[in-house]
N, C-alpha and C. Protein backbone atom coordinates (compact mmCIF):
# COMPACT_ATOMS: atom_id res chain seq x y z
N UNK A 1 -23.49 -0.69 -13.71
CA UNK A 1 -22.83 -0.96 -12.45
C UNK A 1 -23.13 -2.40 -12.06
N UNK A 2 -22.16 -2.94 -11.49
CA UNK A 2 -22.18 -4.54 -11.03
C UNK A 2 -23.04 -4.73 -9.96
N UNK A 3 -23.45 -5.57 -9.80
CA UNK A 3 -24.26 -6.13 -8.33
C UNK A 3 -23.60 -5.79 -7.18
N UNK A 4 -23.89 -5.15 -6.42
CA UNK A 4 -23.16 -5.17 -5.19
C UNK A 4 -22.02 -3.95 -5.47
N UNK A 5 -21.98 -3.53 -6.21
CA UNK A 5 -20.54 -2.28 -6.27
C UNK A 5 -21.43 -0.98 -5.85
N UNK A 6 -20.85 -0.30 -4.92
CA UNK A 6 -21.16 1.04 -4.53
C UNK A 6 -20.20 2.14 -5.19
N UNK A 7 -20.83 3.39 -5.33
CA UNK A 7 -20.18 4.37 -5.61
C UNK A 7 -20.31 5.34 -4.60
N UNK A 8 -19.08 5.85 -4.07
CA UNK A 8 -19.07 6.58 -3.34
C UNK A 8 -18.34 7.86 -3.81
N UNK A 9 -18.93 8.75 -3.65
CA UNK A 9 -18.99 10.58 -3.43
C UNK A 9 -18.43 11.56 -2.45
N UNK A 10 -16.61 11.75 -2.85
CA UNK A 10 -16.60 12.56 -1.63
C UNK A 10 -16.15 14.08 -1.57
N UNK A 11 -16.08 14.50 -0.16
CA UNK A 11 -15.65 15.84 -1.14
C UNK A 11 -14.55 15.97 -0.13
N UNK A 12 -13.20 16.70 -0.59
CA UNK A 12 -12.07 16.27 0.45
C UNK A 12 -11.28 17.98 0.32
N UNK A 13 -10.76 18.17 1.09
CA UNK A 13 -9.73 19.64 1.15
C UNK A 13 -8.38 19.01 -0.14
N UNK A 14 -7.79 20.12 -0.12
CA UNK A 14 -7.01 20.70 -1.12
C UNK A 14 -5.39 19.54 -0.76
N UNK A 15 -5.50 19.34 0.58
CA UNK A 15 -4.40 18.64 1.10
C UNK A 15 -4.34 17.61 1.05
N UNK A 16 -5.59 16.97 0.84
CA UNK A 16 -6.11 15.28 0.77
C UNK A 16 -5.86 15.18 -0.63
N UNK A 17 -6.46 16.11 -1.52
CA UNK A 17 -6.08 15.72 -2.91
C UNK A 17 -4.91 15.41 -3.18
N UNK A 18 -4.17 16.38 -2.61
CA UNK A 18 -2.33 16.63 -3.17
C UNK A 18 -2.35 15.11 -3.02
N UNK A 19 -2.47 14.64 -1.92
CA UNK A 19 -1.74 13.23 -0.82
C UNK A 19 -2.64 11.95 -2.25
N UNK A 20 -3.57 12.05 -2.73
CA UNK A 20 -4.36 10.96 -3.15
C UNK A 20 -3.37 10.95 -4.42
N UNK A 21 -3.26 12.29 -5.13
CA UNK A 21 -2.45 12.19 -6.74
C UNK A 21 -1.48 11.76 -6.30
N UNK A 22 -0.45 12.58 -5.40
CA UNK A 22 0.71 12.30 -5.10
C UNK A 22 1.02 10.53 -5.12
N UNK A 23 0.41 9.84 -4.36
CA UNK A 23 0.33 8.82 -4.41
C UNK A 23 -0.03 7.53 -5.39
N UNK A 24 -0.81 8.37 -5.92
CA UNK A 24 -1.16 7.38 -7.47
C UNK A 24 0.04 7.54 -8.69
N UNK A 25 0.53 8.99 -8.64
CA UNK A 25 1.89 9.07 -9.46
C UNK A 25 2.76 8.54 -8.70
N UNK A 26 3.21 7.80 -7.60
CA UNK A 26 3.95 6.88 -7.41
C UNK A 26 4.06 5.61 -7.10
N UNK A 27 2.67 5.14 -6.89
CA UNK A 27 2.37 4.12 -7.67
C UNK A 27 2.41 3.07 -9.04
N UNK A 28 2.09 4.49 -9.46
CA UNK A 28 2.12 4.33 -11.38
C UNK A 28 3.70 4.05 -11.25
N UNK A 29 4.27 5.09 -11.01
CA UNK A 29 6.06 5.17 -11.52
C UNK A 29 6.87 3.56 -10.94
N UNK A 30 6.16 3.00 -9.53
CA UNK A 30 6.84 1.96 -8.77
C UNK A 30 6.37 0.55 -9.83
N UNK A 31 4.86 0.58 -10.14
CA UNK A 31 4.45 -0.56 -11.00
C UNK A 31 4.52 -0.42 -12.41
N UNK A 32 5.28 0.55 -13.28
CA UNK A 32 5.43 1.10 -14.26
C UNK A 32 4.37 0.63 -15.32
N UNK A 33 2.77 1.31 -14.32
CA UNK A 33 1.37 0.68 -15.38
C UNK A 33 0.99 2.22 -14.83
N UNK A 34 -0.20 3.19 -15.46
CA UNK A 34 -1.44 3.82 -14.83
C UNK A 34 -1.69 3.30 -13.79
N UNK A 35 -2.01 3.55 -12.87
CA UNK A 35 -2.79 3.62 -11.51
C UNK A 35 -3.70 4.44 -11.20
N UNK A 36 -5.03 4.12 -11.50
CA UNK A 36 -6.15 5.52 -11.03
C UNK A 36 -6.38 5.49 -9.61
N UNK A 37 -7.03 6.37 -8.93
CA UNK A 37 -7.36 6.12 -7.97
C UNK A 37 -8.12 5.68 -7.52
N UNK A 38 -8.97 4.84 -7.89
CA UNK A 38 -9.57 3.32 -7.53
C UNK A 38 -8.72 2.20 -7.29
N UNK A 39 -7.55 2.60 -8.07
CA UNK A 39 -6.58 0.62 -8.12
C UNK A 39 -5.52 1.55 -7.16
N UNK A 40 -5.16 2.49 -6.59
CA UNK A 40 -4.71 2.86 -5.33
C UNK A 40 -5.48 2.41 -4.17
N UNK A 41 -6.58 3.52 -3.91
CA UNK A 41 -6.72 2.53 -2.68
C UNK A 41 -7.36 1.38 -2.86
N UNK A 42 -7.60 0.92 -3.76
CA UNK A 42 -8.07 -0.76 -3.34
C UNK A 42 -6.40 -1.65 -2.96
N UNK A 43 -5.67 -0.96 -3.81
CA UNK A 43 -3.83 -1.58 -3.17
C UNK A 43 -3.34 -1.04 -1.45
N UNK A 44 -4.28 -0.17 -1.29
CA UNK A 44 -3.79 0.39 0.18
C UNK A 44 -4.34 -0.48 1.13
N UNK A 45 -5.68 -0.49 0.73
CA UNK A 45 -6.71 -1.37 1.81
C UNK A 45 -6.22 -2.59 1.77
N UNK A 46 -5.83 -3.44 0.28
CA UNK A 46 -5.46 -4.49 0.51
C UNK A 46 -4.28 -4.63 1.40
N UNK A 47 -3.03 -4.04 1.09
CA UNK A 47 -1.98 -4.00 1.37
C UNK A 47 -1.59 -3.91 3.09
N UNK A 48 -2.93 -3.13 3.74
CA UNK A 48 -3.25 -2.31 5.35
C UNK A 48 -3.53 -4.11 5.77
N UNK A 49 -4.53 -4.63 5.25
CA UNK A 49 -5.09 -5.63 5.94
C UNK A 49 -4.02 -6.59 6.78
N UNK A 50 -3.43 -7.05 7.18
CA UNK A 50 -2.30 -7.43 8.37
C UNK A 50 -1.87 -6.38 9.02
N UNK A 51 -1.80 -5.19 8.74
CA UNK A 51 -1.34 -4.57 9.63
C UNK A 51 -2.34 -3.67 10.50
N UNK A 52 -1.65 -3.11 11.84
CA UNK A 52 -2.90 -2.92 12.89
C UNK A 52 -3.09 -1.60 12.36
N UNK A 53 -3.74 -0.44 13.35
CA UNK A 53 -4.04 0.92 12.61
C UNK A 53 -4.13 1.00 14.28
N UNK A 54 -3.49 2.81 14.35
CA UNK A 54 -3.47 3.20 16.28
C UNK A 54 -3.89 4.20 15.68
N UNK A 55 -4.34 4.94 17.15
CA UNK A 55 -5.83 5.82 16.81
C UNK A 55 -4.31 7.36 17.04
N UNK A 56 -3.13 6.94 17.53
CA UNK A 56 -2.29 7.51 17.05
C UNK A 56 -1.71 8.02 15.65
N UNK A 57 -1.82 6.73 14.97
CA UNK A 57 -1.72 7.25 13.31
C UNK A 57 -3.05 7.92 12.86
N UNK A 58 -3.96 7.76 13.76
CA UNK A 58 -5.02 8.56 12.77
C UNK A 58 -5.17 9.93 12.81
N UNK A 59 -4.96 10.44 14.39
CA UNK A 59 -5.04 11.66 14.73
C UNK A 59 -3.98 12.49 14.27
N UNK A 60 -2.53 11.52 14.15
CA UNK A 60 -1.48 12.52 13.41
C UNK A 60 -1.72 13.23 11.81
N UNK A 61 -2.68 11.67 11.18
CA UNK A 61 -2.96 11.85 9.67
C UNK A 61 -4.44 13.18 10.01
N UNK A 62 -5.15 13.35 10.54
CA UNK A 62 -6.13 14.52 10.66
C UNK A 62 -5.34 15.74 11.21
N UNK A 63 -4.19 15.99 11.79
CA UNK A 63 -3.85 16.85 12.49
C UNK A 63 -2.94 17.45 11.16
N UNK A 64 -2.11 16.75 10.37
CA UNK A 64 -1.78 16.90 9.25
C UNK A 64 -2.78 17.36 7.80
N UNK A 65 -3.67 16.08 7.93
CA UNK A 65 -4.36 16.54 6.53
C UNK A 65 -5.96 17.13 6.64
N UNK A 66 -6.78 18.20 6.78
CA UNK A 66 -7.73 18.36 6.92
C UNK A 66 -8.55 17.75 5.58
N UNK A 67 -9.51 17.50 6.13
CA UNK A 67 -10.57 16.40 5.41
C UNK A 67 -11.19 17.23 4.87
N UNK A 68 -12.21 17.96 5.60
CA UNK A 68 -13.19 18.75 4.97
C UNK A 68 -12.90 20.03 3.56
N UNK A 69 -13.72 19.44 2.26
CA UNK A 69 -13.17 20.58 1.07
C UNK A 69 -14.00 20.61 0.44
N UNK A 70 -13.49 21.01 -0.94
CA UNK A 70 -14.92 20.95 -2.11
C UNK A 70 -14.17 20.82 -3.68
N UNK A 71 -13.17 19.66 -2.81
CA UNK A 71 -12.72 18.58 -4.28
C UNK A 71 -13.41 17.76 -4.19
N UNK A 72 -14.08 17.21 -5.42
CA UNK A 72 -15.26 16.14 -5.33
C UNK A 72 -13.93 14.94 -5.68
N UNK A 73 -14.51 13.77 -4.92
CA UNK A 73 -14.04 12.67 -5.93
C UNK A 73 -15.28 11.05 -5.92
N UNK A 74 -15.06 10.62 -7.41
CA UNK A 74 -15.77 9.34 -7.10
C UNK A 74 -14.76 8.29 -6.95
N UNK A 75 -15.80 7.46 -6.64
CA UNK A 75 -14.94 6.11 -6.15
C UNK A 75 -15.64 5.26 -6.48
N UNK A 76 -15.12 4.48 -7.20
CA UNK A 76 -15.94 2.33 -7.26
C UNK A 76 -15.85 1.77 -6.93
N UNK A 77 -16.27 1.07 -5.19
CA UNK A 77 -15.60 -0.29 -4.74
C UNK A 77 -16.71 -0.78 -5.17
N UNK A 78 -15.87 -2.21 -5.87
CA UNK A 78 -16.19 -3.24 -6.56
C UNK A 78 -16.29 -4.45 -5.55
N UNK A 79 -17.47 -5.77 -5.76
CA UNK A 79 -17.13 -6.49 -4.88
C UNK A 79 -15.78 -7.36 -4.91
N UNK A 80 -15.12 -7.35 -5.74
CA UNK A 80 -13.72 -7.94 -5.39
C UNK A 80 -12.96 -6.71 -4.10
N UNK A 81 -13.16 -6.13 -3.97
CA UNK A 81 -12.38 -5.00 -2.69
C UNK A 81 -13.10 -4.50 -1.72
N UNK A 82 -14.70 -5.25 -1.55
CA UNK A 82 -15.24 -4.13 -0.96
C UNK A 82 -14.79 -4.52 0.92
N UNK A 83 -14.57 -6.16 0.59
CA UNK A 83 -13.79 -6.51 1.90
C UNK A 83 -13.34 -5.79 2.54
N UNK A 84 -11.82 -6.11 1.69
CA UNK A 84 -11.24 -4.91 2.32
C UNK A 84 -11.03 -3.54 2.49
N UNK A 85 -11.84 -2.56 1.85
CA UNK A 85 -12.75 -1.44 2.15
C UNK A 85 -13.22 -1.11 3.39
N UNK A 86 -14.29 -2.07 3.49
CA UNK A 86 -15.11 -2.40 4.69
C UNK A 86 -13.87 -2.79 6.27
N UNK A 87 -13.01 -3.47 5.61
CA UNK A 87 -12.46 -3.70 6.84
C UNK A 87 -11.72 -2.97 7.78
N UNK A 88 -10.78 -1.91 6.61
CA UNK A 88 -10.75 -0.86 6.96
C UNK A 88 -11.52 0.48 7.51
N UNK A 89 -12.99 0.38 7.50
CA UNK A 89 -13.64 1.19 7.76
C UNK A 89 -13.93 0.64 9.12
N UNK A 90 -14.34 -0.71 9.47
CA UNK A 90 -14.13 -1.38 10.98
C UNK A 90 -13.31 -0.74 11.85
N UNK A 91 -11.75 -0.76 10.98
CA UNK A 91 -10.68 -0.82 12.34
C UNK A 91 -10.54 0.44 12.46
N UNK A 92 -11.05 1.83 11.80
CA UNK A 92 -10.83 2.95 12.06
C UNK A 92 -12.24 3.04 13.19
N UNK A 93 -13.65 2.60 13.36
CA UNK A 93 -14.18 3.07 14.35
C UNK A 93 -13.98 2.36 15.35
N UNK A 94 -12.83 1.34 15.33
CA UNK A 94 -12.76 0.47 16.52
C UNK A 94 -12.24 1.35 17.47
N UNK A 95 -11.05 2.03 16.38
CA UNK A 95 -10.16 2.60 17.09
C UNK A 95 -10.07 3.96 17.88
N UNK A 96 -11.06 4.75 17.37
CA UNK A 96 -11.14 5.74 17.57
C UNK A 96 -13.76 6.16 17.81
N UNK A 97 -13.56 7.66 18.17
CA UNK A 97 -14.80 7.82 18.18
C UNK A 97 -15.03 8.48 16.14
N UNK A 98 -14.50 8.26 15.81
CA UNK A 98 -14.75 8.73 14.39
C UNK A 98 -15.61 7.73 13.42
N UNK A 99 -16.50 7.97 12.91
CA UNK A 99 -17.34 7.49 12.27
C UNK A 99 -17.26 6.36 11.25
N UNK A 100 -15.78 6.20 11.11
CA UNK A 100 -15.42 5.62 9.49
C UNK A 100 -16.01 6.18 8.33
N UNK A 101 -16.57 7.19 8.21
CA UNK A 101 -16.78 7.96 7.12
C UNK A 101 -16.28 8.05 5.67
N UNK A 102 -16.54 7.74 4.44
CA UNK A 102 -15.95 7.88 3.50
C UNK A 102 -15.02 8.71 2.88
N UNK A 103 -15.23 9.82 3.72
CA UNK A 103 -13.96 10.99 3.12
C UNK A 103 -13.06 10.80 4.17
N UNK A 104 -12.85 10.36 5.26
CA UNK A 104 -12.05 10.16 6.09
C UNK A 104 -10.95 8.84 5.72
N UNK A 105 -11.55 7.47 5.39
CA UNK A 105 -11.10 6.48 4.74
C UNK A 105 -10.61 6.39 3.86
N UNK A 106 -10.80 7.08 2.82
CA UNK A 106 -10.04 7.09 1.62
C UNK A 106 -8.50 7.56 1.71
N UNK A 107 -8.21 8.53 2.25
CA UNK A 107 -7.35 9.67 2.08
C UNK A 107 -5.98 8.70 3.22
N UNK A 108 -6.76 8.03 4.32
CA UNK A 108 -6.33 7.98 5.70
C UNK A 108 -5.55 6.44 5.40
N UNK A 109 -6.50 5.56 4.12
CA UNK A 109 -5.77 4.07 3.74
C UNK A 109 -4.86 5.02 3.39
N UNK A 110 -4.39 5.64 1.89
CA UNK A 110 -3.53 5.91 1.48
C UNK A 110 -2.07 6.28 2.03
N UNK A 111 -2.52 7.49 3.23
CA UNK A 111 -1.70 8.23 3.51
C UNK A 111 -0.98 6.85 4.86
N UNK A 112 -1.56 5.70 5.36
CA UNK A 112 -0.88 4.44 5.89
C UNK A 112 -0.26 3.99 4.97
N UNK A 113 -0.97 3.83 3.52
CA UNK A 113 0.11 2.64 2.67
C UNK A 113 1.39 3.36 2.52
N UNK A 114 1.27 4.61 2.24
CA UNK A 114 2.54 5.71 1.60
C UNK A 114 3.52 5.50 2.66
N UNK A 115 2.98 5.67 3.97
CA UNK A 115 3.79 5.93 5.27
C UNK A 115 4.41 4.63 6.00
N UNK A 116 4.15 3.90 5.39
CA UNK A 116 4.60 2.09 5.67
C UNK A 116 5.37 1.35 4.58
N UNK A 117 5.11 2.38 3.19
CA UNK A 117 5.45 1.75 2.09
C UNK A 117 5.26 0.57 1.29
N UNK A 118 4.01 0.51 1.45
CA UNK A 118 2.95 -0.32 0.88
C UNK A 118 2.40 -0.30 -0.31
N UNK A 119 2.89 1.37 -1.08
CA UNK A 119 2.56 1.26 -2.22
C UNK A 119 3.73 1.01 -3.32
């Protein structure tokens, strides 16, 4: 592992998964390369960064997708992304009383890039 790269561990419901594949198979199909889900959301987070985040989109994306499961997933932010990772994890507790939590972030970039069309 690189200097500075974290791995993060999450465990997400059945609905978050659908939304994470779902999204990486159209990814893949739009950039006609593989897309794992590491080079997803590091394209979401990047992609989010100009745009704002309302504590409206967040509560619709939790009211929609329940978080809590016992699909594991890992993750590698690398320091080339952890920026914007991190920055995204900012503007979600700015916005709201929610923790920025890792299983919350992951699922929540995505389901903005998908819903803005960012990916």
């Amino acid at each position: 592992m690189a200097a500075g790269t974290r791995n993060v561990r999450i465990f997400v419901s059945e609905q978050c998964f659908d939304l994470l594949v779902d999204a990486m198979a159209a990814f893949s199909k739009q950039t006609r390369r593989f897309q794992t889900m590491r080079m997803t959301v590091q394209a979401a987070c990047s992609r989010l960064k100009p745009h704002g985040i309302s504590n409206f989109e967040l509560e619709e994306f939790l009211a929609e997708y329940p978080i809590e499961g016992d699909i594991r997933i890992h993750l590698e932010v690398t320091p080339a992304w952890s920026v914007d990772y991190d920055l995204m994890r900012a503007k979600v507790k700015e916005i709201s009383d929610k923790s920025g939590s890792d299983k919350s972030i992951v699922p929540f970039a995505v389901y903005l890039a998908v819903k803005h069309n960012l990916l």
